[in-house]
N, C-alpha and C. Protein backbone atom coordinates (compact mmCIF):
# COMPACT_ATOMS: atom_id res chain seq x y z
N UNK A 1 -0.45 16.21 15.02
CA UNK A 1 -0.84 15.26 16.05
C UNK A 1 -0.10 13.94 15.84
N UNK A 2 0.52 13.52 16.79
CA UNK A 2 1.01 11.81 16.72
C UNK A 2 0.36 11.26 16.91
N UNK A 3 0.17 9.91 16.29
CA UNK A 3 -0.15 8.84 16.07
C UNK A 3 -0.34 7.59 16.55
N UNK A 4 -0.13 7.01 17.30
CA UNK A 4 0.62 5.72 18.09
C UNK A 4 0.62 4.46 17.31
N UNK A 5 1.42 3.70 17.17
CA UNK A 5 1.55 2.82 16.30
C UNK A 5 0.62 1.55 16.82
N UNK A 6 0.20 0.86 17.95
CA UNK A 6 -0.62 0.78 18.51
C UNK A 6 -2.46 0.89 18.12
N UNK A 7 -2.38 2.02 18.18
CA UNK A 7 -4.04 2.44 18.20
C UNK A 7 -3.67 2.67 16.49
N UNK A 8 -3.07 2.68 15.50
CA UNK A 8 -2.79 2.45 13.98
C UNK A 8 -3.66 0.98 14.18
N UNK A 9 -2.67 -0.14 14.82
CA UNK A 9 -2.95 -1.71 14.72
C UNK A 9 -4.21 -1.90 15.18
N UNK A 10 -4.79 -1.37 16.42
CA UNK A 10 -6.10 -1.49 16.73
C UNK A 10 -7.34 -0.96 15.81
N UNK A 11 -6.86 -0.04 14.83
CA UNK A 11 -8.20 0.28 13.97
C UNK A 11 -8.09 -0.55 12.91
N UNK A 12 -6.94 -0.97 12.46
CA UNK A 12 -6.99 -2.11 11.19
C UNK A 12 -7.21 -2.96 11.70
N UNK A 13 -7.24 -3.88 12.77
CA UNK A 13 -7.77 -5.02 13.35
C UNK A 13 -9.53 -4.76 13.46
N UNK A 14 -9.28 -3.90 13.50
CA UNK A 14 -11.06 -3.66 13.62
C UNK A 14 -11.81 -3.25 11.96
N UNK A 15 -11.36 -2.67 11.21
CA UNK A 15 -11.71 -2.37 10.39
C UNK A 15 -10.71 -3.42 9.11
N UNK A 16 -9.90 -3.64 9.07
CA UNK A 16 -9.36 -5.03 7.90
C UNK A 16 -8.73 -3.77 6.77
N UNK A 17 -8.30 -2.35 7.06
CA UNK A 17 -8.55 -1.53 6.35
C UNK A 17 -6.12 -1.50 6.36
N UNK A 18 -5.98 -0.93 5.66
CA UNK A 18 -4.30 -0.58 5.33
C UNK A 18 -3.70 -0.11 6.51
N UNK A 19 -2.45 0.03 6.88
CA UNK A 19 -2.46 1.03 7.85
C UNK A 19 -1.63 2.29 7.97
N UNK A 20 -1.85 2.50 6.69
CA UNK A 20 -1.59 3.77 5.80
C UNK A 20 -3.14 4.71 6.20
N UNK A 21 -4.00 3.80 5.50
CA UNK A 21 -5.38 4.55 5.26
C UNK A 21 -5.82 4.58 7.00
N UNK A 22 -5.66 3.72 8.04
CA UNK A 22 -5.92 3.91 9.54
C UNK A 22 -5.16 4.89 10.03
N UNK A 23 -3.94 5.09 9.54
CA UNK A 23 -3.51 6.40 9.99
C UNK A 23 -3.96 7.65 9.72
N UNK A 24 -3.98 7.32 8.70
CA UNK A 24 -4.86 8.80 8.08
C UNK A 24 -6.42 8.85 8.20
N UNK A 25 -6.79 8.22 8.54
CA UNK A 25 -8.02 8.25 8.95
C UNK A 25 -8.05 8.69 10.59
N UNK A 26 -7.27 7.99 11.52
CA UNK A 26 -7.18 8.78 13.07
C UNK A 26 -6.29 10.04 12.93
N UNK A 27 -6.12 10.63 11.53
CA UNK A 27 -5.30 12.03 11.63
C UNK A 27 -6.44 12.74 11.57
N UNK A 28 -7.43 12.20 10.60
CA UNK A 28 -8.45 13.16 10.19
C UNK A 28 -9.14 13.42 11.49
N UNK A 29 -9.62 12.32 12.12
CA UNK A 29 -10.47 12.38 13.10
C UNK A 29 -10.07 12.55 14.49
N UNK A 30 -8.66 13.21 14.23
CA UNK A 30 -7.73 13.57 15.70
C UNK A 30 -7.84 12.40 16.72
N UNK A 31 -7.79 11.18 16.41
CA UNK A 31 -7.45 10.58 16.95
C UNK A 31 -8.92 9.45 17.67
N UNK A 32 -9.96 9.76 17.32
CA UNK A 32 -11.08 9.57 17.83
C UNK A 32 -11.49 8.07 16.92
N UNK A 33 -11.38 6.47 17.48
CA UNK A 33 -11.83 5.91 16.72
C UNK A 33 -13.24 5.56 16.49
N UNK A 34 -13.98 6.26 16.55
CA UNK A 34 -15.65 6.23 16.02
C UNK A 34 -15.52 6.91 15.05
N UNK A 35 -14.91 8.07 15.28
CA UNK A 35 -14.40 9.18 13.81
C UNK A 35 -13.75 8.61 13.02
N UNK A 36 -12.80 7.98 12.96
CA UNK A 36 -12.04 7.04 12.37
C UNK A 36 -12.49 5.71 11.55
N UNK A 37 -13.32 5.53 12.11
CA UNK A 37 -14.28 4.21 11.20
C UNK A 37 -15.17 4.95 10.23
N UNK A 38 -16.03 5.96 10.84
CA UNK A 38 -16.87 6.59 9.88
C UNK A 38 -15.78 6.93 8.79
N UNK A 39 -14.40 7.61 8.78
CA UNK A 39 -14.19 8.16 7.66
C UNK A 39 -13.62 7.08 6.87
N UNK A 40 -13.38 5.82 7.56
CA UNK A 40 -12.96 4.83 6.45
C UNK A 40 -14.25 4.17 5.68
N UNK A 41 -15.58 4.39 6.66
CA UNK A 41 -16.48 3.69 6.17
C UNK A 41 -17.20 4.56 4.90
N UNK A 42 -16.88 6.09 4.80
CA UNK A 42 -17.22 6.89 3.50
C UNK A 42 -16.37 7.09 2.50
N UNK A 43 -14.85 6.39 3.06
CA UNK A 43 -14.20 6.40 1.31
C UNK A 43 -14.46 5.24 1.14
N UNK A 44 -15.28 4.48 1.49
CA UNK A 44 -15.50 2.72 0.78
C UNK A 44 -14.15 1.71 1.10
N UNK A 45 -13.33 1.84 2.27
CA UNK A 45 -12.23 1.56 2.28
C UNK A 45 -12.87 0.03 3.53
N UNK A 46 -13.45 0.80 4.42
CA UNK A 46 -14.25 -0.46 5.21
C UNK A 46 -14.73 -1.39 4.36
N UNK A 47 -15.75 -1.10 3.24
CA UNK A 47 -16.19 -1.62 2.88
C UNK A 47 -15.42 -2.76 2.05
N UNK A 48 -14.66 -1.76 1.21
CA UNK A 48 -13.20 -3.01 0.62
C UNK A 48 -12.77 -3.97 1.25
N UNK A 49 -12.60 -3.85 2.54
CA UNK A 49 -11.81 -4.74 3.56
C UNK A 49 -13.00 -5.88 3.78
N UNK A 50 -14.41 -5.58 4.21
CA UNK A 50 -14.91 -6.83 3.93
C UNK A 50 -15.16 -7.59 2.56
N UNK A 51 -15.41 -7.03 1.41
CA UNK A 51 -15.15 -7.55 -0.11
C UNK A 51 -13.45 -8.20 -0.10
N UNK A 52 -12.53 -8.24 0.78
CA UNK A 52 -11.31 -8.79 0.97
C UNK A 52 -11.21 -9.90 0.86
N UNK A 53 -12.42 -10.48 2.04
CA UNK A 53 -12.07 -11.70 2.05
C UNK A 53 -12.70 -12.97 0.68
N UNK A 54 -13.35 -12.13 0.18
CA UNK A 54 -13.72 -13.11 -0.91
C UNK A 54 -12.82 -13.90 -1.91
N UNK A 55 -12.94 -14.78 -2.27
CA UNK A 55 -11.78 -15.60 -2.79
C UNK A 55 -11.78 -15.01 -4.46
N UNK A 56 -10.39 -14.81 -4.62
CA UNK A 56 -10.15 -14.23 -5.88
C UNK A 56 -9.31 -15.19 -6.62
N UNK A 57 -10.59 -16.07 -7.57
CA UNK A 57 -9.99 -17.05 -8.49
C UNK A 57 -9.55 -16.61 -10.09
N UNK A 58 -10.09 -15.50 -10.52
CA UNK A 58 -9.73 -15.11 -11.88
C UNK A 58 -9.40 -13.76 -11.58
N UNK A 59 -8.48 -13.61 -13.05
CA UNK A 59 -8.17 -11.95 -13.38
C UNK A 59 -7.13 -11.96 -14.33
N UNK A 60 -6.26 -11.36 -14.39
CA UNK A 60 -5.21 -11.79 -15.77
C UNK A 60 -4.14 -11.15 -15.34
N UNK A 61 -3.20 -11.89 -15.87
CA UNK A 61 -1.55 -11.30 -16.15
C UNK A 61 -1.44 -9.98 -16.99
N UNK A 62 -1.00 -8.82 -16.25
CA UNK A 62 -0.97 -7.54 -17.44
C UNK A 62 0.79 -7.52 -17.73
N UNK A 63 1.16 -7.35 -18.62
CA UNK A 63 2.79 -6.99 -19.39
C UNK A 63 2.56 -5.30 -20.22
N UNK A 64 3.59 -4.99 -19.08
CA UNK A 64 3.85 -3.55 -19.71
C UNK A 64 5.35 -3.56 -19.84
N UNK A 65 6.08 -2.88 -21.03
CA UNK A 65 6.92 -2.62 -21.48
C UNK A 65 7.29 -1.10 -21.26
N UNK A 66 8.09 -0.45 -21.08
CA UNK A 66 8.31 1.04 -21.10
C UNK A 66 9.64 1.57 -21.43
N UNK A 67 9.82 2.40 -21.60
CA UNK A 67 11.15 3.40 -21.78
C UNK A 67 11.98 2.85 -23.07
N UNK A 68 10.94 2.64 -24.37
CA UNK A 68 11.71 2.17 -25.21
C UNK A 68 12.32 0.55 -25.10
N UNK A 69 11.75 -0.06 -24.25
CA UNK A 69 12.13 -1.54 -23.97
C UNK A 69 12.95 -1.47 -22.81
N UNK A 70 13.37 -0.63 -22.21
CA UNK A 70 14.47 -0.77 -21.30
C UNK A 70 13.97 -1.09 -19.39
N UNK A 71 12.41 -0.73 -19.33
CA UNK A 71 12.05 -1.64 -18.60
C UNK A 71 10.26 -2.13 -18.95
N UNK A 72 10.30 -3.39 -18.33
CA UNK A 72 9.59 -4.05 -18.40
C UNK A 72 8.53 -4.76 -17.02
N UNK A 73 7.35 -4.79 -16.98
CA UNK A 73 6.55 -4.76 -15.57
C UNK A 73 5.85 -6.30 -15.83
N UNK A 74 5.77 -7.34 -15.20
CA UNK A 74 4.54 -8.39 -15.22
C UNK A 74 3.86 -8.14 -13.99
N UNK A 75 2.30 -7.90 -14.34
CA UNK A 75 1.55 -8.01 -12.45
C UNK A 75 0.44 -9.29 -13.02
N UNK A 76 0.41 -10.16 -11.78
CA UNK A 76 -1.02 -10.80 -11.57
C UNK A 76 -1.93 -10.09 -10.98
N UNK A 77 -2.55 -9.31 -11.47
CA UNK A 77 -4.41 -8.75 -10.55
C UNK A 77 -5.42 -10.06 -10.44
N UNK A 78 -5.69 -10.18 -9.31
CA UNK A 78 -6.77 -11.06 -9.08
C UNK A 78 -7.86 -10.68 -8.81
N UNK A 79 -9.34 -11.15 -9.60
CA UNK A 79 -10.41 -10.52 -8.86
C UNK A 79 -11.37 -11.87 -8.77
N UNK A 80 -12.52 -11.72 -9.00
CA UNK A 80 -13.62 -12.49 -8.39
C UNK A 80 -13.92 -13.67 -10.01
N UNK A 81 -14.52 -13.13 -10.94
CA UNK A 81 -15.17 -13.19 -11.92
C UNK A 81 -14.29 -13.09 -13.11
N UNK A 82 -14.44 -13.90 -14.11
CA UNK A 82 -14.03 -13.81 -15.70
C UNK A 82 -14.63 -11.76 -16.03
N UNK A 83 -15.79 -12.45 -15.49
CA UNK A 83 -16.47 -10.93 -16.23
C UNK A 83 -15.88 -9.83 -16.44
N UNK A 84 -15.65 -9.58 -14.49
CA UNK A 84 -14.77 -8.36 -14.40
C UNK A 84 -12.99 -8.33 -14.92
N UNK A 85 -12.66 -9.42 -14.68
CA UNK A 85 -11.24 -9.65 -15.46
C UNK A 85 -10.95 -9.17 -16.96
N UNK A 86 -12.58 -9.00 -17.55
CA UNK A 86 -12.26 -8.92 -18.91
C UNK A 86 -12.82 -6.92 -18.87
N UNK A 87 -13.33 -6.77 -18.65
CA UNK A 87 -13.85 -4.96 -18.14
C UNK A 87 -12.89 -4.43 -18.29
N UNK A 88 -12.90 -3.67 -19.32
CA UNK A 88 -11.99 -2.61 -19.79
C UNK A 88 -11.56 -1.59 -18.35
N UNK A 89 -12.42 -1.15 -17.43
CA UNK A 89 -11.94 -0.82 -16.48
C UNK A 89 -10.93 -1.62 -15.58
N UNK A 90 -11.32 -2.94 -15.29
CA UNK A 90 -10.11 -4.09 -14.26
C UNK A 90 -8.99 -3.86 -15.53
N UNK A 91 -8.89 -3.92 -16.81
CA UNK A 91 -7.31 -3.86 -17.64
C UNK A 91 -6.87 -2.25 -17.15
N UNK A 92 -7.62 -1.54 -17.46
CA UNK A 92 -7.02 -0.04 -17.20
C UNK A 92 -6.33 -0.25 -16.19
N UNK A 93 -6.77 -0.51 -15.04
CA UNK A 93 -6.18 -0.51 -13.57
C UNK A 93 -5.41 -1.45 -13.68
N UNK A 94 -5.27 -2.94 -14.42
CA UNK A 94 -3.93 -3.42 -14.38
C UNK A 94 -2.57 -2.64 -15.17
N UNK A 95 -2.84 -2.10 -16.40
CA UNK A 95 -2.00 -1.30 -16.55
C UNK A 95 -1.37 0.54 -15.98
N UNK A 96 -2.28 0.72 -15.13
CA UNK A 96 -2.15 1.52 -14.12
C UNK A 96 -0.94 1.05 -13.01
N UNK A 97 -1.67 0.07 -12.75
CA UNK A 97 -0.54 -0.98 -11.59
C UNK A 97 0.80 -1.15 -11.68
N UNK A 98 0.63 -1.64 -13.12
CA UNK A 98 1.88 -1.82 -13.89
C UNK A 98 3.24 -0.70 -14.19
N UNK A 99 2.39 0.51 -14.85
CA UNK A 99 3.00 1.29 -15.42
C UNK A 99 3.67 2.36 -13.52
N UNK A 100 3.26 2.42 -12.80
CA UNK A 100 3.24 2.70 -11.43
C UNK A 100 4.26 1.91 -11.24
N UNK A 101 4.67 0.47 -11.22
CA UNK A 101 5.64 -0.31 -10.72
C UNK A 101 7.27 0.18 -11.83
N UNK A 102 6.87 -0.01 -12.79
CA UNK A 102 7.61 0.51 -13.68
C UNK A 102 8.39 1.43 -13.08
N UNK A 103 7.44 3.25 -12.61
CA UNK A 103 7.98 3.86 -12.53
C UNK A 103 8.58 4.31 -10.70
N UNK A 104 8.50 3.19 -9.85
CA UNK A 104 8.44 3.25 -8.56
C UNK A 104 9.23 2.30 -7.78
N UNK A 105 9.65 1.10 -8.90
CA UNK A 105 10.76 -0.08 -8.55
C UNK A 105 10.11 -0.37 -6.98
N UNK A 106 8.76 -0.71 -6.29
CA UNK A 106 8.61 -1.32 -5.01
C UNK A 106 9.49 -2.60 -4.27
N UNK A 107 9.73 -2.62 -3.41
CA UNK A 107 10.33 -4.03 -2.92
C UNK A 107 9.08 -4.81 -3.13
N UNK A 108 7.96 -4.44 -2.31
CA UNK A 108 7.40 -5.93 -2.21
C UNK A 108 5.71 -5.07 -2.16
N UNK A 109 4.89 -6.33 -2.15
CA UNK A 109 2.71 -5.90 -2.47
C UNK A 109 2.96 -5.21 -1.00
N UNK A 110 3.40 -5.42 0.00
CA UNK A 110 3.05 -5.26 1.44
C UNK A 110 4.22 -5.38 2.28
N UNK A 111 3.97 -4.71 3.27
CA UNK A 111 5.20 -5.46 4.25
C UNK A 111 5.58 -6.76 4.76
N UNK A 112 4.38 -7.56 4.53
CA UNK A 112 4.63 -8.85 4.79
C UNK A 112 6.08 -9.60 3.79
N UNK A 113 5.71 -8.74 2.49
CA UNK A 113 6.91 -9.47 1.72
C UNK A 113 8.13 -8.49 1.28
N UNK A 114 8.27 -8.05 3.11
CA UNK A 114 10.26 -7.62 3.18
C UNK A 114 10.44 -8.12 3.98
N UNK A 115 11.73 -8.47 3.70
CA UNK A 115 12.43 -9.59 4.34
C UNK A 115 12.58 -8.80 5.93
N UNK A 116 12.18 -9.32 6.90
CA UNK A 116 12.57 -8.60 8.31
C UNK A 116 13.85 -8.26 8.87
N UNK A 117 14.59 -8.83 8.03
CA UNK A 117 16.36 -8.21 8.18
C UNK A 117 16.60 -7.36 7.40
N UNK A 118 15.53 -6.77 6.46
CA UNK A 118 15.82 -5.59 6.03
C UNK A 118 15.40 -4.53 6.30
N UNK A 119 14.65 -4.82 7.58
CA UNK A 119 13.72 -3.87 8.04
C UNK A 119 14.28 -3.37 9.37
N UNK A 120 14.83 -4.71 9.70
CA UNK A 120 16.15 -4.21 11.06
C UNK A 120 16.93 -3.68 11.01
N UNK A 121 17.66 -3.61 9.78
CA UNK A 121 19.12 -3.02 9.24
C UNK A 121 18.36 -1.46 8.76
N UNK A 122 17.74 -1.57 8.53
CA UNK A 122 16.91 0.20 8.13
C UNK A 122 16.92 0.79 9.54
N UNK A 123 16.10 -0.25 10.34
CA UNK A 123 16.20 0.50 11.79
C UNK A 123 17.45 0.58 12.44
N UNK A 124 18.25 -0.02 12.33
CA UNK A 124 19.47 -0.10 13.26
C UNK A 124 20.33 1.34 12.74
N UNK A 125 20.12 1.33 10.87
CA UNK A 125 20.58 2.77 10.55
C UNK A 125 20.36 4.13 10.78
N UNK A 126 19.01 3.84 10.94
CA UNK A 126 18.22 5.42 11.29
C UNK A 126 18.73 6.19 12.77
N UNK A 127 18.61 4.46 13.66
CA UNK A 127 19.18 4.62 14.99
C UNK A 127 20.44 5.44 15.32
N UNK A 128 21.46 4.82 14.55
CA UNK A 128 22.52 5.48 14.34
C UNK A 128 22.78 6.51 14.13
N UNK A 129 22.41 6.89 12.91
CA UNK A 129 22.20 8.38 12.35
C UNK A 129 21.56 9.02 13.31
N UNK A 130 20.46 9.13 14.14
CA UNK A 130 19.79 10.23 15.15
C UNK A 130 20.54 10.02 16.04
N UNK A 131 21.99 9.11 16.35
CA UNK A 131 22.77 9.20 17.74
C UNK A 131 23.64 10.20 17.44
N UNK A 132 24.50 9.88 16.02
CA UNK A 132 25.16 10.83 15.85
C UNK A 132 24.67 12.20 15.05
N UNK A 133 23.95 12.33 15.03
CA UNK A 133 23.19 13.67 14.95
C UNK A 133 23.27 14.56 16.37
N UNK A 134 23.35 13.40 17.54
CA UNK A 134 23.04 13.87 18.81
C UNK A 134 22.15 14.19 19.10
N UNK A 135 21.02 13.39 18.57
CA UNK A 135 19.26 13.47 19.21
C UNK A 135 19.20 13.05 20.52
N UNK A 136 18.32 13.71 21.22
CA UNK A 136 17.82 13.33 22.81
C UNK A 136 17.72 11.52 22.85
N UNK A 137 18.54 11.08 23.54
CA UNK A 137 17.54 9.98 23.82
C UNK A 137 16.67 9.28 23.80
N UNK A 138 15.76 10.11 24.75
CA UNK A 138 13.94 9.74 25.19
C UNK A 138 13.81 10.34 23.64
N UNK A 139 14.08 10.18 22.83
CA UNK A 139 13.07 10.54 20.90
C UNK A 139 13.37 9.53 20.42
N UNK A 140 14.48 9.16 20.14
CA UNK A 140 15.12 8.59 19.11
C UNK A 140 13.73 7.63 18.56
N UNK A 141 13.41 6.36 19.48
CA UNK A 141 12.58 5.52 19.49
C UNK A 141 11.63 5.76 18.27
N UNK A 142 10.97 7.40 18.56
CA UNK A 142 10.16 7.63 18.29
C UNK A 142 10.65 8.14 16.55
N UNK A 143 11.96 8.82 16.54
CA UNK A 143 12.40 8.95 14.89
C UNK A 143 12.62 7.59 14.26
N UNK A 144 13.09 6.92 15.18
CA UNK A 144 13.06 5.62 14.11
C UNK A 144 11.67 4.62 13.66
N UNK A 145 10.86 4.75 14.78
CA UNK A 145 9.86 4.75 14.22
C UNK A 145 9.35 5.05 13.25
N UNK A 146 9.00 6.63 12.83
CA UNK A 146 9.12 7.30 12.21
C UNK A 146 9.55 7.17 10.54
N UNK A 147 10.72 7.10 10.78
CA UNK A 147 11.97 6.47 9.19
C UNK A 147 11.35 5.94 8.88
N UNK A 148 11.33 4.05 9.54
CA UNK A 148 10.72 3.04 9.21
C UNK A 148 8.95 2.93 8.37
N UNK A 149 8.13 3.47 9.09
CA UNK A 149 6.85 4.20 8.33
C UNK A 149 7.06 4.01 6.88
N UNK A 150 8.07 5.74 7.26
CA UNK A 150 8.58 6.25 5.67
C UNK A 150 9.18 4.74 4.71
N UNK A 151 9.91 4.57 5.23
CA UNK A 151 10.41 3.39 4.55
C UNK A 151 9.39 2.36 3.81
N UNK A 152 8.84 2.12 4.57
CA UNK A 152 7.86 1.14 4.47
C UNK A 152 6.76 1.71 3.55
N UNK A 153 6.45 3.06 3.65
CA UNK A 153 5.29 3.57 2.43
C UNK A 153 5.62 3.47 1.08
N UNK A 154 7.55 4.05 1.16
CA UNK A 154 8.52 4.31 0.03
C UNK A 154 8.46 2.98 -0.97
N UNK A 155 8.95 1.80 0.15
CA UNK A 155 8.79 0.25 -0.54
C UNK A 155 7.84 -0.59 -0.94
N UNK A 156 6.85 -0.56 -0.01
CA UNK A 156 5.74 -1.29 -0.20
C UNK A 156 4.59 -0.72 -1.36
N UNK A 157 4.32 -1.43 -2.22
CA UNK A 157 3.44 -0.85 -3.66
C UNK A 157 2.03 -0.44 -2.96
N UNK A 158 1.38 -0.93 -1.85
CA UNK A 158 -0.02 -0.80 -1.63
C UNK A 158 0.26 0.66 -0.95
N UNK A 159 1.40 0.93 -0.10
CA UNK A 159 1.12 1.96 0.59
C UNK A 159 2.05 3.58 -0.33
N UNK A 160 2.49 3.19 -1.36
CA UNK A 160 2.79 4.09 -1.79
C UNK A 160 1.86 5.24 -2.35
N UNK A 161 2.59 6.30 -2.59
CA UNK A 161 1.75 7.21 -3.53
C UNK A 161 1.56 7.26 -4.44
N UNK A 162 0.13 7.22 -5.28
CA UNK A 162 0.05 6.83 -6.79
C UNK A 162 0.40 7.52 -7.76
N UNK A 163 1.34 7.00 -8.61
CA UNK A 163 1.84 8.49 -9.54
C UNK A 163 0.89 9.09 -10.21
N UNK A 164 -0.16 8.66 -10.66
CA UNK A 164 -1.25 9.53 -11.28
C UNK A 164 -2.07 10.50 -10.30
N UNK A 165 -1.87 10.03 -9.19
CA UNK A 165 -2.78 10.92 -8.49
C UNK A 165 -2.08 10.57 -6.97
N UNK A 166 -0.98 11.41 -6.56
CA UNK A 166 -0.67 11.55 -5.88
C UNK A 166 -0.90 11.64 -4.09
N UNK A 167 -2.16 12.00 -4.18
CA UNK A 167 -2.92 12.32 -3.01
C UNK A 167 -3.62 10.88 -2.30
N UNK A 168 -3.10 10.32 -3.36
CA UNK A 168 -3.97 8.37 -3.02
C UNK A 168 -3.03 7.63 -2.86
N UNK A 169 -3.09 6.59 -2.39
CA UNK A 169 -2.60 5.23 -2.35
C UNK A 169 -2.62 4.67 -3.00
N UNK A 170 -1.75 3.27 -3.69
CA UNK A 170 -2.51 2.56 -4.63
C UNK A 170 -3.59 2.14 -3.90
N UNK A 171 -3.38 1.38 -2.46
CA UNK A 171 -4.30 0.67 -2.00
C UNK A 171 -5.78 1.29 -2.34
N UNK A 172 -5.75 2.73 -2.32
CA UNK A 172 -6.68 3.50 -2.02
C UNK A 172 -7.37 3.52 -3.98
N UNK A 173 -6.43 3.32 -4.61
CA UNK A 173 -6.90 3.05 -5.79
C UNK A 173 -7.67 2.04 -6.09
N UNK A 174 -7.02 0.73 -5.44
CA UNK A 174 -7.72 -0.06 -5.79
C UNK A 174 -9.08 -0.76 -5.02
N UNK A 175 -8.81 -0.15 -3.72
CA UNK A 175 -10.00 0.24 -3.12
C UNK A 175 -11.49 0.89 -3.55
N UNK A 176 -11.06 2.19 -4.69
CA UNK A 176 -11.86 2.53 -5.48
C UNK A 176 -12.49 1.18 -6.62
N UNK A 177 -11.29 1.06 -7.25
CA UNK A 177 -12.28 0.13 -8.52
C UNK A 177 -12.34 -0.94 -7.33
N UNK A 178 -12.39 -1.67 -6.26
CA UNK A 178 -13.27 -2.61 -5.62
C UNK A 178 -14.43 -2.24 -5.24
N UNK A 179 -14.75 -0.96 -5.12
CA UNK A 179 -16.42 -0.61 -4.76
C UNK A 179 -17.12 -0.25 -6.00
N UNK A 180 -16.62 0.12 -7.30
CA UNK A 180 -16.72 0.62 -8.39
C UNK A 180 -16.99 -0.87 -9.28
N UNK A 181 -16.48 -1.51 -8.93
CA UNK A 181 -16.55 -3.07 -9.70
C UNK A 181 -17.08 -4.23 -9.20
N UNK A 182 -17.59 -3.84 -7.98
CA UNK A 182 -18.20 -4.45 -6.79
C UNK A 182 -17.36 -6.06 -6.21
N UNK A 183 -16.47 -5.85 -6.56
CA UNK A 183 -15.76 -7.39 -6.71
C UNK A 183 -14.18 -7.21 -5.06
N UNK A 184 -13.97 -8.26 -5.34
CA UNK A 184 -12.41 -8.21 -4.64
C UNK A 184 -11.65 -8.54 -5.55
N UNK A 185 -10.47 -7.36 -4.89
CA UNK A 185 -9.26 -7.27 -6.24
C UNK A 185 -7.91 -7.43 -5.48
N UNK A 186 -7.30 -8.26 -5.94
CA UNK A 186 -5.88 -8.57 -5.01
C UNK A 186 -4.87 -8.23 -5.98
N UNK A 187 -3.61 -7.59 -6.02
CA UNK A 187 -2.63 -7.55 -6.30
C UNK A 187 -1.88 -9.08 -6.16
N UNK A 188 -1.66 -10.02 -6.71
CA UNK A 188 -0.97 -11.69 -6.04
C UNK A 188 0.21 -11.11 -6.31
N UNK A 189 1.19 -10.91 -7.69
CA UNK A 189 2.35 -11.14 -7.39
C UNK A 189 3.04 -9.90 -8.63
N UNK A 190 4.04 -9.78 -8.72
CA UNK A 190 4.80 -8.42 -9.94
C UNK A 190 5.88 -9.04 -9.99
N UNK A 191 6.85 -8.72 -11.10
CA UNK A 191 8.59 -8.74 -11.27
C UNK A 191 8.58 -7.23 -12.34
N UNK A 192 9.10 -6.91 -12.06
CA UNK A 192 9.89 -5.86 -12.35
C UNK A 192 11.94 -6.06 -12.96
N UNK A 193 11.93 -5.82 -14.40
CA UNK A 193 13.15 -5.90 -15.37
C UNK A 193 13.05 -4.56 -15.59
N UNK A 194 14.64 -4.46 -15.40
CA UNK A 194 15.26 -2.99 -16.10
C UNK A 194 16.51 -3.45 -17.13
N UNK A 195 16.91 -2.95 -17.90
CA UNK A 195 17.75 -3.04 -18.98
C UNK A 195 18.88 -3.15 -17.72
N UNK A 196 19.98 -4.19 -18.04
CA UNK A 196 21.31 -4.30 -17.42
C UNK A 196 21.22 -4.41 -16.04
């Protein structure tokens, strides 16, 4: 079933939810957004999105090292409370975060932080490529669309797939320990070093 990119934006405007997890949520529910809220509202993903807006003044810097020194991860996790900052569960999940970036090199937390000329030049390529492929016309729109998505799941750390558990998101990870920890948890910022 397709999707419309559209009625994607209209359920995250309504629900504050990824739009990774809104897609897949109007896949589940063929497209039906009452179906679509309920299933965001039983993985706790609604619920995350209002725990969002809470202001996240503490949490800690995690440093992971890997591959023998040859790369190296800094993330800021932000959450609510000292308390939970110090919870052996909020460190697990920062070094989860970490060790994930390590092995996934993201551009950026979200799409907000790629640069939009790199997002044009992706599209302008894809474009290309389905002309000279000799795709119909009336599609193309719709493959480059398409790419871009991909692109955008590939780059962005929230919408990727989690290497421990593949079948999730990070977002969707950390969605979990936000209902699990009852707090709001922000990803603020990462750098990522590789040897040379």
């Amino acid at each position: 079933m397709e999707i419309a990119a559209k009625d994607v934006m209209k359920l995250r405007n309504i629900t504050g939810a990824g739009m990774m997890d809104c897609k897949k949520a109007l896949l589940e529910s063929k497209g039906d957004f009452d179906g679509a809220i309920k299933y965001l509202r039983e993985k706790g993903i609604s619920k995350a999105a209002k725990k969002a807006e809470r202001e996240t003044k503490e949490g800690r810097i995690y440093a992971y090292i890997h591959g023998e020194g040859k790369i190296g991860v800094m993330i800021e996790v932000n959450c609510e409370t000292d308390f939970v900052a110090r919870n052996v569960q909020f460190v697990e999940l920062c070094k989860d975060l970490a060790m994930h970036i390590a092995a996934t090199n993201p551009l950026a937390i979200d799409e907000d932080g790629i640069d939009p000329s790199l997002i044009e030049q992706e599209r302008e390529i894809y474009r290309n490529k389905a002309l000279n492929e000799g795709k119909p016309e009336k599609i193309i729109d719709k493959i480059v669309e398409g790419q871009v998505v991909k692109f955008l799941k590939e780059n962005c750390l929230l919408e990727q797939e989690f290497i421990k558990d593949p079948d999730k998101s990070v977002r969707d990870i950390i969605h979990q320990a936000v209902a699990k920890m009852g707090e709001n948890i922000q990803i603020a910022r990462f750098v990522r070093y590789s040897l040379g």
